[in-house]
C-alpha atoms as a PDB file:
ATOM      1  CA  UNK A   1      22.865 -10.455  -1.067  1.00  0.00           C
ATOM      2  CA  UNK A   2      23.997 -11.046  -4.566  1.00  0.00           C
ATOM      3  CA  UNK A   3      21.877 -14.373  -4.973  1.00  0.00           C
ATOM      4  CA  UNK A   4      18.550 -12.753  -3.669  1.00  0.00           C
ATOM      5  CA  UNK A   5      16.343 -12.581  -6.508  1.00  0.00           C
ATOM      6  CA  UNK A   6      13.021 -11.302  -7.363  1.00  0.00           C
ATOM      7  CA  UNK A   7      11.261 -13.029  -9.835  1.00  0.00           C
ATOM      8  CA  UNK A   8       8.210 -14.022 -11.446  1.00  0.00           C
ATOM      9  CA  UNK A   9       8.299 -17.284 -10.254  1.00  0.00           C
ATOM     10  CA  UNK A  10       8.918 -16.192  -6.584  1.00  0.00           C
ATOM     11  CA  UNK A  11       7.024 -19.116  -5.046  1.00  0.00           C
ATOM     12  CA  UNK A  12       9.246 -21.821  -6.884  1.00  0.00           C
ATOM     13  CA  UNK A  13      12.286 -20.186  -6.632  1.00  0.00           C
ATOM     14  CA  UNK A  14      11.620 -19.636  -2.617  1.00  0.00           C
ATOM     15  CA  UNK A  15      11.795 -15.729  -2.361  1.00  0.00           C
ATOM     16  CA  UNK A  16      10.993 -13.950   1.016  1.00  0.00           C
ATOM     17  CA  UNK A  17       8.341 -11.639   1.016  1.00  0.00           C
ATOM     18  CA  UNK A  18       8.579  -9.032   3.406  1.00  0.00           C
ATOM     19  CA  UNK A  19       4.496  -7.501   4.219  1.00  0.00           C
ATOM     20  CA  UNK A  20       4.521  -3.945   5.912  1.00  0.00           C
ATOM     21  CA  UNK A  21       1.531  -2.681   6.996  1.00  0.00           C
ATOM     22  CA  UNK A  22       0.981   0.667   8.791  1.00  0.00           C
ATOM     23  CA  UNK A  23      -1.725  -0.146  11.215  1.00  0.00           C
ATOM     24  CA  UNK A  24      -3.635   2.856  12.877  1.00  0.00           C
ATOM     25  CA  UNK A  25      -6.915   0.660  13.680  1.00  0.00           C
ATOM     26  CA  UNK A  26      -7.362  -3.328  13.552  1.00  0.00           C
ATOM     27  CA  UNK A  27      -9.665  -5.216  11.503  1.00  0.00           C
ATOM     28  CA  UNK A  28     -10.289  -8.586  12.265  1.00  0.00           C
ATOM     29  CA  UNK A  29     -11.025  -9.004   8.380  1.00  0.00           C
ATOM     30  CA  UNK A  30      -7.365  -7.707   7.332  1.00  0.00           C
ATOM     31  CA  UNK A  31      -5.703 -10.678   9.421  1.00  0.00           C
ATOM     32  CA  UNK A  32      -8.362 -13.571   7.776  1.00  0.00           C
ATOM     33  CA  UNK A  33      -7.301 -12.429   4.254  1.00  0.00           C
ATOM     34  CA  UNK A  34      -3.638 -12.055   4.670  1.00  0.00           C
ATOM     35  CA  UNK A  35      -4.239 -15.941   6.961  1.00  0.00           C
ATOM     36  CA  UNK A  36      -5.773 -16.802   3.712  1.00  0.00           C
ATOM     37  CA  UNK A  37      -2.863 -16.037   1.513  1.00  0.00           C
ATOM     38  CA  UNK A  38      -2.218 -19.294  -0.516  1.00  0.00           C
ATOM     39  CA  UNK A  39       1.811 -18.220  -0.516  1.00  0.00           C
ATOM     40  CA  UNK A  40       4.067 -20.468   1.784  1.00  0.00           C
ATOM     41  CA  UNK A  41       3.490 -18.424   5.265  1.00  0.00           C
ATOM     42  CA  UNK A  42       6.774 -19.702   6.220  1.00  0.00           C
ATOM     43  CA  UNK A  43       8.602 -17.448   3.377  1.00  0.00           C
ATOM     44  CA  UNK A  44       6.638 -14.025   4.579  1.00  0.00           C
ATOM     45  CA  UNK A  45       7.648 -11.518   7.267  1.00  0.00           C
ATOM     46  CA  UNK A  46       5.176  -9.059   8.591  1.00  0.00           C
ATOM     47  CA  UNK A  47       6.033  -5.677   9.597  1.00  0.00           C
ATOM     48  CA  UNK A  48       3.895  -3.576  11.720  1.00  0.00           C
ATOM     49  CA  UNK A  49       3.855   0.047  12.833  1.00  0.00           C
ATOM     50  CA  UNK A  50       1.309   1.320  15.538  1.00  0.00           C
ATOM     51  CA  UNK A  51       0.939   4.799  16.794  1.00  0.00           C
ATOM     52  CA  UNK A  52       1.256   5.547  20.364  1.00  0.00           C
ATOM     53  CA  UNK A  53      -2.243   6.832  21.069  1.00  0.00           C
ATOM     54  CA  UNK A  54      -5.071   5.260  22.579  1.00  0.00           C
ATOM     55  CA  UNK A  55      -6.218   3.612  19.305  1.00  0.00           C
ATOM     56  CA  UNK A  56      -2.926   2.202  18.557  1.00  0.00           C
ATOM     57  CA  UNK A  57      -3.277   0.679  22.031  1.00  0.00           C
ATOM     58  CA  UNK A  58      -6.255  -0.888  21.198  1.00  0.00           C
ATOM     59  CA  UNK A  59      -4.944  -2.260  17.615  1.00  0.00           C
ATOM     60  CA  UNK A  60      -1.677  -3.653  19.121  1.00  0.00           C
ATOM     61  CA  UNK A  61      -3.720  -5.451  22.255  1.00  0.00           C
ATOM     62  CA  UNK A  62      -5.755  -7.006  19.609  1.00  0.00           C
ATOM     63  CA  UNK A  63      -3.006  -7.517  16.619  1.00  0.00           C
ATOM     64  CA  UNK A  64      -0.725  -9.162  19.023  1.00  0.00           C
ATOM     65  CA  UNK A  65      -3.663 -12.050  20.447  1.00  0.00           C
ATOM     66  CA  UNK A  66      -4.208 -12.947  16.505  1.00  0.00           C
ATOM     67  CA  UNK A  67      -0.490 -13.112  16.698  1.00  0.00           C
ATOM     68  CA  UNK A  68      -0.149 -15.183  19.343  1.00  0.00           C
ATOM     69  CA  UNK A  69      -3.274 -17.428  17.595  1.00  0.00           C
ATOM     70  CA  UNK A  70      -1.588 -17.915  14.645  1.00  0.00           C
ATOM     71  CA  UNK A  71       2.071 -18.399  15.830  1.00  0.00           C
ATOM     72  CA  UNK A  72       1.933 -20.193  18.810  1.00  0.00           C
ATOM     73  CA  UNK A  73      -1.223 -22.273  18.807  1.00  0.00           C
ATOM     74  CA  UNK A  74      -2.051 -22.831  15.002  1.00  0.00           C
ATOM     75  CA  UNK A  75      -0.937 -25.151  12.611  1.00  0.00           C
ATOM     76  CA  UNK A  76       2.494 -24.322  11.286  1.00  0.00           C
ATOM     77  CA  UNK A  77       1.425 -24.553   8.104  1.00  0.00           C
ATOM     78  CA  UNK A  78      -0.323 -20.825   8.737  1.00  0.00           C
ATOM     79  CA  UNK A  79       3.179 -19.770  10.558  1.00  0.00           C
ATOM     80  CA  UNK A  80       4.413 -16.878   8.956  1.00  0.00           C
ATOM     81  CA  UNK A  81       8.588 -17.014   9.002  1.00  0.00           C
ATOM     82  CA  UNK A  82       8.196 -13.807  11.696  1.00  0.00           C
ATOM     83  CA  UNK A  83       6.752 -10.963  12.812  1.00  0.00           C
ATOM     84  CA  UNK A  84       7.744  -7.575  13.908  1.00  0.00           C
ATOM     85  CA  UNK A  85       5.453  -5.343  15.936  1.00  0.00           C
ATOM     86  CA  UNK A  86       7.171  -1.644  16.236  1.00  0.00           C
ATOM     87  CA  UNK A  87       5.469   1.280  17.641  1.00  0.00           C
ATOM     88  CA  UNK A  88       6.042   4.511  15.841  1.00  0.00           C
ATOM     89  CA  UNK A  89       8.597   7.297  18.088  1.00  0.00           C
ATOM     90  CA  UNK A  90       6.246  10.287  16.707  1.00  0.00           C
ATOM     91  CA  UNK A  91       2.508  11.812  17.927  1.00  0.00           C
ATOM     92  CA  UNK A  92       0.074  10.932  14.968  1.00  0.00           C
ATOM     93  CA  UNK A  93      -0.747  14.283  13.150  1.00  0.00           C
ATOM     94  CA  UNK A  94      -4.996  13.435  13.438  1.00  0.00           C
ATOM     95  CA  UNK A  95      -6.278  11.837  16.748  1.00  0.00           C
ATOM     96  CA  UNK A  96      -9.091  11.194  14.576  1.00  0.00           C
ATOM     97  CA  UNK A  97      -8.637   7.940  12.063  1.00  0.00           C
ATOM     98  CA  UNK A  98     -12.518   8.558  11.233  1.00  0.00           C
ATOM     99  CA  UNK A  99     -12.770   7.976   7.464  1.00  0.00           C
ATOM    100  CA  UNK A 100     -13.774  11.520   6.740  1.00  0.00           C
ATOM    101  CA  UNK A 101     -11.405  13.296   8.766  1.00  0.00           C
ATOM    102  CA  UNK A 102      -8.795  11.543   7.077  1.00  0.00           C
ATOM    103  CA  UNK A 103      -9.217  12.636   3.543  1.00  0.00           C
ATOM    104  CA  UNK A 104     -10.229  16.141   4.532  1.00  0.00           C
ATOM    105  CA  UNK A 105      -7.936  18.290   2.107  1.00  0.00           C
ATOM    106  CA  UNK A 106      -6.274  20.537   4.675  1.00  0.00           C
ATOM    107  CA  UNK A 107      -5.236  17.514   6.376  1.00  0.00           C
ATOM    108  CA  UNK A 108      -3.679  15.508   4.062  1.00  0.00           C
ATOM    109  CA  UNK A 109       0.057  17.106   3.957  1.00  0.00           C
ATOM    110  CA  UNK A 110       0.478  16.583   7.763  1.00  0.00           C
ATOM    111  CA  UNK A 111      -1.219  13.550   7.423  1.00  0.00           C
ATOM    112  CA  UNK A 112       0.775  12.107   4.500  1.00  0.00           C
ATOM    113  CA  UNK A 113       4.044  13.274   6.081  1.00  0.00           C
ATOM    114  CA  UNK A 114       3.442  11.244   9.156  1.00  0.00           C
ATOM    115  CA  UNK A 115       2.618   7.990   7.354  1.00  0.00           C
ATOM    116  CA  UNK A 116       5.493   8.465   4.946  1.00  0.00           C
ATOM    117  CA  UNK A 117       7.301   8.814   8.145  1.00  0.00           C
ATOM    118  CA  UNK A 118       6.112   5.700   9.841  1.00  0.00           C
ATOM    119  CA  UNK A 119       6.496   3.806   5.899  1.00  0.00           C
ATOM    120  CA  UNK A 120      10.416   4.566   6.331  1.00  0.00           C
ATOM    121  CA  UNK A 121      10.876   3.771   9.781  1.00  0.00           C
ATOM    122  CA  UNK A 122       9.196   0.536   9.241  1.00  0.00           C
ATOM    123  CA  UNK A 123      10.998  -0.084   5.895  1.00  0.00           C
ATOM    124  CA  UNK A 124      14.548   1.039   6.885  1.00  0.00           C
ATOM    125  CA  UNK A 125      14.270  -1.045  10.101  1.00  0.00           C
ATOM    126  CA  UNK A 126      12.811  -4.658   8.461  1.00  0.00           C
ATOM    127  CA  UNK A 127      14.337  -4.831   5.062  1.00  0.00           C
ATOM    128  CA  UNK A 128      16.895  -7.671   5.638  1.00  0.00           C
ATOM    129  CA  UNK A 129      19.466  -8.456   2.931  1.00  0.00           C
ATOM    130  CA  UNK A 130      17.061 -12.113   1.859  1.00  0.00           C
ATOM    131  CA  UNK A 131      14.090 -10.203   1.370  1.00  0.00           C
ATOM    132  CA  UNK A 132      12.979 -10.622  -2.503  1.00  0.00           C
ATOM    133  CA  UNK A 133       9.782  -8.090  -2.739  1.00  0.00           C
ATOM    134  CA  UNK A 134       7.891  -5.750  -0.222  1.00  0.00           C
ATOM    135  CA  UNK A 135       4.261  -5.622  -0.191  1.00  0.00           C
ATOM    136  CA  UNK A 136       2.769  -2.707   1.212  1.00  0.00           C
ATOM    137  CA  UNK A 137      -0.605  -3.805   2.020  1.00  0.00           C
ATOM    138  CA  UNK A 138      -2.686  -1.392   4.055  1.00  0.00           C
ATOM    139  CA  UNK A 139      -4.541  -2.248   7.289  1.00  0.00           C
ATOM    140  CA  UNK A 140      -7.764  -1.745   5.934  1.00  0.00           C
ATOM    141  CA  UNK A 141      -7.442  -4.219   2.927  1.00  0.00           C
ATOM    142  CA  UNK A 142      -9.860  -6.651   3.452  1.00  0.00           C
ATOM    143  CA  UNK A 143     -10.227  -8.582   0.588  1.00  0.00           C
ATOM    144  CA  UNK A 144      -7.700  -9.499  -2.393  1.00  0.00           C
ATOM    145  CA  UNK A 145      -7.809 -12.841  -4.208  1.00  0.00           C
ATOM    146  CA  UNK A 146      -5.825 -15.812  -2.113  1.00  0.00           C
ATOM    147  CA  UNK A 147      -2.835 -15.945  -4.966  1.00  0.00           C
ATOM    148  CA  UNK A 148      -1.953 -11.884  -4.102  1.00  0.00           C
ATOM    149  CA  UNK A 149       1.692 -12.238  -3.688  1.00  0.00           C
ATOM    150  CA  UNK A 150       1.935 -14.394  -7.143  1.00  0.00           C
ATOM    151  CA  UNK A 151      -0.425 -12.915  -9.210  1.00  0.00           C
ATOM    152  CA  UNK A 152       1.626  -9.217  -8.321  1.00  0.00           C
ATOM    153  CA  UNK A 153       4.957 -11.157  -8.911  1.00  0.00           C
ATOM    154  CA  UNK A 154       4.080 -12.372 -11.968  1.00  0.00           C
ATOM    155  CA  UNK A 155       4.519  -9.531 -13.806  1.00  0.00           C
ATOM    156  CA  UNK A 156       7.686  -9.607 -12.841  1.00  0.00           C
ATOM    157  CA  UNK A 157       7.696  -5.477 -12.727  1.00  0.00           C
ATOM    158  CA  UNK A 158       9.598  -3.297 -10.133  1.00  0.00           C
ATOM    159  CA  UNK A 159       6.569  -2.062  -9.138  1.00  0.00           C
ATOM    160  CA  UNK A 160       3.267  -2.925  -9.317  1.00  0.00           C
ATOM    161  CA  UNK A 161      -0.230  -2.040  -7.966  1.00  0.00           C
ATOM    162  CA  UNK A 162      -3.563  -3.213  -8.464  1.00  0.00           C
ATOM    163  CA  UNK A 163      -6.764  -1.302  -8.475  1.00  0.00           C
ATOM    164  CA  UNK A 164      -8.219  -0.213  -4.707  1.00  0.00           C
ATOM    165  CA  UNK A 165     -12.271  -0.890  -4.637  1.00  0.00           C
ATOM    166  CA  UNK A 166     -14.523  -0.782  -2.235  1.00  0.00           C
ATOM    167  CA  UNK A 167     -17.929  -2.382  -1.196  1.00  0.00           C
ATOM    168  CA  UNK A 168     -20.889  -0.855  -0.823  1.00  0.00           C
ATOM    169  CA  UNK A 169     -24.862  -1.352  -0.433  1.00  0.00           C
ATOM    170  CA  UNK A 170     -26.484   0.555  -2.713  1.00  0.00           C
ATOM    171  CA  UNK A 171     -29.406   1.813  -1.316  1.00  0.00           C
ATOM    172  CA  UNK A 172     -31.342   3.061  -4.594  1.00  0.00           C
ATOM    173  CA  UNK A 173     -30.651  -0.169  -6.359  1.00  0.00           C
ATOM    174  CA  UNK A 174     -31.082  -2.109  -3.153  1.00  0.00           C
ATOM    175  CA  UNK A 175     -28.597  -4.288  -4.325  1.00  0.00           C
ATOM    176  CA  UNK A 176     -24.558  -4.483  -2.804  1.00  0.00           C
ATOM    177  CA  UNK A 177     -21.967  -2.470  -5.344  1.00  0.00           C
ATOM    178  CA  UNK A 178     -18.763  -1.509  -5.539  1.00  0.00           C
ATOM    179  CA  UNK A 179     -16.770   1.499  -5.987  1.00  0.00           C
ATOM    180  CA  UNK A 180     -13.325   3.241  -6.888  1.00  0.00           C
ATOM    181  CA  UNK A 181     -11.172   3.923  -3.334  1.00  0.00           C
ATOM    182  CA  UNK A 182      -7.387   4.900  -3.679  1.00  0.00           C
ATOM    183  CA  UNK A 183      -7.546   7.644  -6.204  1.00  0.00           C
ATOM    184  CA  UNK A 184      -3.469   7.615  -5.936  1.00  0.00           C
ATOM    185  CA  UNK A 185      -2.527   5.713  -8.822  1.00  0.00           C
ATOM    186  CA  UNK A 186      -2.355   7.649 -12.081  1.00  0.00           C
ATOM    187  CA  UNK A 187      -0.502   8.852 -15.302  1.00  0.00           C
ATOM    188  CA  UNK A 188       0.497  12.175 -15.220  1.00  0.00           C
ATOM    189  CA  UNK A 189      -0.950  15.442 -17.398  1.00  0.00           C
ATOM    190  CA  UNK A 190       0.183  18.577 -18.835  1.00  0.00           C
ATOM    191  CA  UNK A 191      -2.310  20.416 -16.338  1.00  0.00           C
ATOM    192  CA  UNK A 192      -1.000  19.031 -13.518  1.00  0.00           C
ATOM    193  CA  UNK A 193       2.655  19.633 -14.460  1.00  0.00           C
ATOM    194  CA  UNK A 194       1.958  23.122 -15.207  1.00  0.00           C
ATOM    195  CA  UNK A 195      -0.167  23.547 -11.525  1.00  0.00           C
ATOM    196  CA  UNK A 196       3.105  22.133 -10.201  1.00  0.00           C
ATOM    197  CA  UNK A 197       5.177  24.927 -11.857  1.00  0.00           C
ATOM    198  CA  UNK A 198       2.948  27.512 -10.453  1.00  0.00           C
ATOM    199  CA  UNK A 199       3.095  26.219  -6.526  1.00  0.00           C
ATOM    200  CA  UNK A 200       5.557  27.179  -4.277  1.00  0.00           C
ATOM    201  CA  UNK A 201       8.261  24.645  -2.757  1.00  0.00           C
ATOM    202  CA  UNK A 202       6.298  23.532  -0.096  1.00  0.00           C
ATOM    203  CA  UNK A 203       3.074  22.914  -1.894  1.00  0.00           C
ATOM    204  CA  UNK A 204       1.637  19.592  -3.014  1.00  0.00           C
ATOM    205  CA  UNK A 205      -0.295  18.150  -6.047  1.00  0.00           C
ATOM    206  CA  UNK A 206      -3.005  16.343  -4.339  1.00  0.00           C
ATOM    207  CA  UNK A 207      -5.785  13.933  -6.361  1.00  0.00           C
ATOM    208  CA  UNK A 208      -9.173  13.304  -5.678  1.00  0.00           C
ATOM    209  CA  UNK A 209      -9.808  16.962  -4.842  1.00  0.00           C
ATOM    210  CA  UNK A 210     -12.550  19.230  -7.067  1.00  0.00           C
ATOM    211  CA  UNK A 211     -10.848  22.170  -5.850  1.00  0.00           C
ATOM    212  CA  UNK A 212      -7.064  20.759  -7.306  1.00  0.00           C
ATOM    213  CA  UNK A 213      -8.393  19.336 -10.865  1.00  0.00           C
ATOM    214  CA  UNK A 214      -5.377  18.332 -12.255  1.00  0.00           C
ATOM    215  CA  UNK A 215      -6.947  15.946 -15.190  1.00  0.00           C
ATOM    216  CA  UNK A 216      -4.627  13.235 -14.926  1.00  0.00           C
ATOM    217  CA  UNK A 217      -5.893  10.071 -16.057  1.00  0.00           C
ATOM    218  CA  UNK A 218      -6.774   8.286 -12.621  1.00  0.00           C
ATOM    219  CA  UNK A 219      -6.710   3.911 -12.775  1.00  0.00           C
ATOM    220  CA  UNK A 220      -9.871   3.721 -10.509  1.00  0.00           C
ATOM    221  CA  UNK A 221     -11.478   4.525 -13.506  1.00  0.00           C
ATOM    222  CA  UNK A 222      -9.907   2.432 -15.831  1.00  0.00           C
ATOM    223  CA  UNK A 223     -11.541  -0.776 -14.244  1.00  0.00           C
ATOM    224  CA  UNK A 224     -13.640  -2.961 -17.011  1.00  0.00           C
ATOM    225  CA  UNK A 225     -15.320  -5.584 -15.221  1.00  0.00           C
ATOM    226  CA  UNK A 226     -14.914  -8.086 -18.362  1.00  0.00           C
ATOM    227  CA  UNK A 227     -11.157  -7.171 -18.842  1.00  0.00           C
ATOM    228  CA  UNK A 228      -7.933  -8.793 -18.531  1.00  0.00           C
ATOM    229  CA  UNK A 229      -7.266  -8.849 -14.852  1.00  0.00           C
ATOM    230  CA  UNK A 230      -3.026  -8.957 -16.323  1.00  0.00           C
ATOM    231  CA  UNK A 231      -3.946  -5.961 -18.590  1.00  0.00           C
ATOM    232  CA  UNK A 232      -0.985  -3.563 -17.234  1.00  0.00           C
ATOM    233  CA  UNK A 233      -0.680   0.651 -17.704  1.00  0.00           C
ATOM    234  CA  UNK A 234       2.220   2.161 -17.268  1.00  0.00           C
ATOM    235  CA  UNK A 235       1.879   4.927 -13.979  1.00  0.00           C
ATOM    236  CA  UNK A 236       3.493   7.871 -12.814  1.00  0.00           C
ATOM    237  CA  UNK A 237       1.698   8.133  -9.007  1.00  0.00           C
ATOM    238  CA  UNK A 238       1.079   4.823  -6.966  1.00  0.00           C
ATOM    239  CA  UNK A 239      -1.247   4.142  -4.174  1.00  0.00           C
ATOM    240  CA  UNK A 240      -0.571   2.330  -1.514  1.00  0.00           C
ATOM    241  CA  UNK A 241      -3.529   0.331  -0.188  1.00  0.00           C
ATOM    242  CA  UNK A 242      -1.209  -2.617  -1.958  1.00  0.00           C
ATOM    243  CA  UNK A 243       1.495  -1.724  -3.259  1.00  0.00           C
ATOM    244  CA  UNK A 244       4.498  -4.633  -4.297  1.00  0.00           C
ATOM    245  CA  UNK A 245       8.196  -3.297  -5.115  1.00  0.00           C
ATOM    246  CA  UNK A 246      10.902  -5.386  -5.680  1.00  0.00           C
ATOM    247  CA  UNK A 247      13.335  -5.132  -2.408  1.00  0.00           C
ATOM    248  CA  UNK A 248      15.936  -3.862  -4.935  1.00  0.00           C
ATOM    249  CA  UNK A 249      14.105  -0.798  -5.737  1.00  0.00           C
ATOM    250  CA  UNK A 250      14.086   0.310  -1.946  1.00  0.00           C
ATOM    251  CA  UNK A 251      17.910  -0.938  -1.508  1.00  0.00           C
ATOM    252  CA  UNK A 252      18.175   1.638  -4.585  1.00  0.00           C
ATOM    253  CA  UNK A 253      17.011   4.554  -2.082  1.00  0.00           C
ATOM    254  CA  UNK A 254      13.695   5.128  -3.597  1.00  0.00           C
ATOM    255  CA  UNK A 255      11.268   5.485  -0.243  1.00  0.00           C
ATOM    256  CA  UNK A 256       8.700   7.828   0.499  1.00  0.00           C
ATOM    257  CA  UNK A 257       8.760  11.186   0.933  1.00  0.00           C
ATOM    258  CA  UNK A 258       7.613  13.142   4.031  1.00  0.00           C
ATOM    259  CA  UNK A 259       8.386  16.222   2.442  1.00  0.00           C
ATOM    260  CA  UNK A 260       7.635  17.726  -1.364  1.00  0.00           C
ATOM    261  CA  UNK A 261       9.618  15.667  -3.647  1.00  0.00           C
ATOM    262  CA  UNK A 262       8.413  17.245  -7.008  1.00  0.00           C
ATOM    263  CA  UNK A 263       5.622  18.687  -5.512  1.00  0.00           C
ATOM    264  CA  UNK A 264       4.765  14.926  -4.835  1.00  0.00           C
ATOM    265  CA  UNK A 265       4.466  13.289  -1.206  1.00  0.00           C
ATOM    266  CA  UNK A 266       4.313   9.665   0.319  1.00  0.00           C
ATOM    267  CA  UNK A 267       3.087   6.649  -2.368  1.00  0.00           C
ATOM    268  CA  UNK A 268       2.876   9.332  -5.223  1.00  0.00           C
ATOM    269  CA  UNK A 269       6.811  10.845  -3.981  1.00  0.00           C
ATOM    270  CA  UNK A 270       7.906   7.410  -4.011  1.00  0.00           C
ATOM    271  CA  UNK A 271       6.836   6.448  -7.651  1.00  0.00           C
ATOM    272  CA  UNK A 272       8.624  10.195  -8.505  1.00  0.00           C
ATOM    273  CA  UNK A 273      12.087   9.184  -6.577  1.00  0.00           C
ATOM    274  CA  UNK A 274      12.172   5.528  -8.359  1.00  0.00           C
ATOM    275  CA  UNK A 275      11.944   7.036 -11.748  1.00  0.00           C
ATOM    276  CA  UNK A 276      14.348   9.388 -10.942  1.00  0.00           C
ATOM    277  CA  UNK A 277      16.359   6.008  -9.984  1.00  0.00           C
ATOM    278  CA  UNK A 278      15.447   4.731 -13.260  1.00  0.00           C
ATOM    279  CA  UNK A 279      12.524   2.292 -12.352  1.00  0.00           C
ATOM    280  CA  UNK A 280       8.772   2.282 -13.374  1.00  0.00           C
ATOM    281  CA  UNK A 281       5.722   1.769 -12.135  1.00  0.00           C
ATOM    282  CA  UNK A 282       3.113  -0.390 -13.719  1.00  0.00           C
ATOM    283  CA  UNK A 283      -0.939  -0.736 -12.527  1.00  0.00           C
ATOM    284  CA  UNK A 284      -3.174  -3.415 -12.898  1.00  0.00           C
ATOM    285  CA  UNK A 285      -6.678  -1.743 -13.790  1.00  0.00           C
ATOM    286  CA  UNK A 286      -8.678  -4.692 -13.936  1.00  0.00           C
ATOM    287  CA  UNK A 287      -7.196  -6.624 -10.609  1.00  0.00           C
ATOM    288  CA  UNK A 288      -9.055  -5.663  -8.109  1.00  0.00           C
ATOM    289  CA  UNK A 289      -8.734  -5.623  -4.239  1.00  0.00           C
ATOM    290  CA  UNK A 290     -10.723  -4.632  -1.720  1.00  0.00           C
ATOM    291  CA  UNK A 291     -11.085  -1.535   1.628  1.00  0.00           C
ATOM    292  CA  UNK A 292     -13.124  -1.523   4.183  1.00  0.00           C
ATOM    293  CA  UNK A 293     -16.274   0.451   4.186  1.00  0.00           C
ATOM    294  CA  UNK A 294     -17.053   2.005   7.222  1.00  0.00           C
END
């Protein structure tokens, strides 16, 4: 393990990547953007987790034909070095995975405690001692520039995360648009800390939310259409629509949080326990990638 390295250069220097995806629903989208991933196929793993409902059903029958596609009857240029297809142990907190239901606020600490749940399990059972980075790349990511992987790498930061859009049509402008999605990623404020002194232990700090205005400065709005896409911000909470950490950081024992780590949970915990292991986070305001709009 003492050769693996993670670099900015991962591509030359022949690092694995290791891609974990949570996958409640399957979009035929999210497998033609990750086919159309310009790094060598053969030095990525994919990691799935499914939940054992009638949806996840449904998402595995279908994940595991564009498996089977890809693997056994395409080119092996598109052959991805392996793939693991686990099914998660625990019931899903929502039965639901309608958009709305989803980021209702009274759902969101059962809800984040399950998929921080089904993050670790997947994590702690894929992370081999070669892997070089993990992307976390969510199932509804649709879109992200071809040169993902090196663009993130390039930075050559132990953790990384770009900015979470989505498309839209506009309906007054009659025109398509596009619009800030993972509200997650952010630098922390004095307001917020001192709403966090006030909770109890169980309570979480939760963004996005009118009634929990914590004024922290958020990334989605950061985004300047002509700036540097390589402009980086320093962060304090991380998303996880796409999320790259160098396999180091997890080997360190930062993962994600089912329970309130600083009055913190899942993506946002995890950005808490690394910097209590001594790593940062960095954000990419002006690097965009894309969710699905249903």
């Amino acid at each position: 393990m003492n050769n693996v390295t993670s670099t900015a250069d991962p591509e030359g220097n022949r690092e694995m990547i290791l891609i974990l995806t949570p996958l409640a629903r399957f979009y035929q989208e999210y497998w033609d953007n990750l086919m159309k991933l310009t790094y060598p196929h053969e030095l990525i793993t994919l990691g799935f987790i499914i939940p054992k409902n009638k949806e996840g059903h449904a998402a595995t029958a279908a994940l595991q034909e564009q498996v089977t596609k890809t693997q056994k009857l395409g080119p092996e240029k598109n052959r991805f070095a392996s793939i693991i297809i686990e099914r998660q142990d625990f019931d899903p907190p929502l039965q639901s995975q309608n958009e709305a239901e989803r980021h209702k606020m009274e759902n969101q600490k059962a809800r984040r405690a399950a998929m921080s749940r089904a993050r670790n399990s997947l994590l702690f059972t894929t992370l081999g001692p070669s892997v070089s980075w993990v992307l976390w790349l969510d199932s509804d990511i649709i879109e992200t520039p071809p040169t993902l992987i090196q663009d993130l790498a390039s930075h050559d930061k132990a953790i990384i995360v770009p900015n979470c859009f989505q498309r839209y049509y506009d309906a007054k402008d009659k025109r398509m648009a596009e619009r800030p999605y993972d509200f997650n990623s952010w630098q922390d404020s004095d307001p917020a800390r001192k709403l966090g002194e006030a909770m109890g232990p169980d309570d979480i700090l939760l963004e996005g939310y009118a009634e929990m205005a914590t004024y922290r400065t958020l990334m989605a709005y950061l985004a300047n259409d002509s700036g540097d896409a390589k402009q980086e911000i320093p962060l304090d909470g991380v998303g996880g629509t796409a999320l790259m950490v160098k396999a180091e950081v997890h080997r360190d024992g930062a993962m994600f949080p089912p329970f309130p780590f600083y009055h913190l949970i899942e993506t946002e915990g995890f950005a808490k326990m690394a910097k209590r292991l001594g790593w940062s986070a960095t954000g990419l305001p002006n690097y965009k990638v894309y969710h699905y709009n249903e």
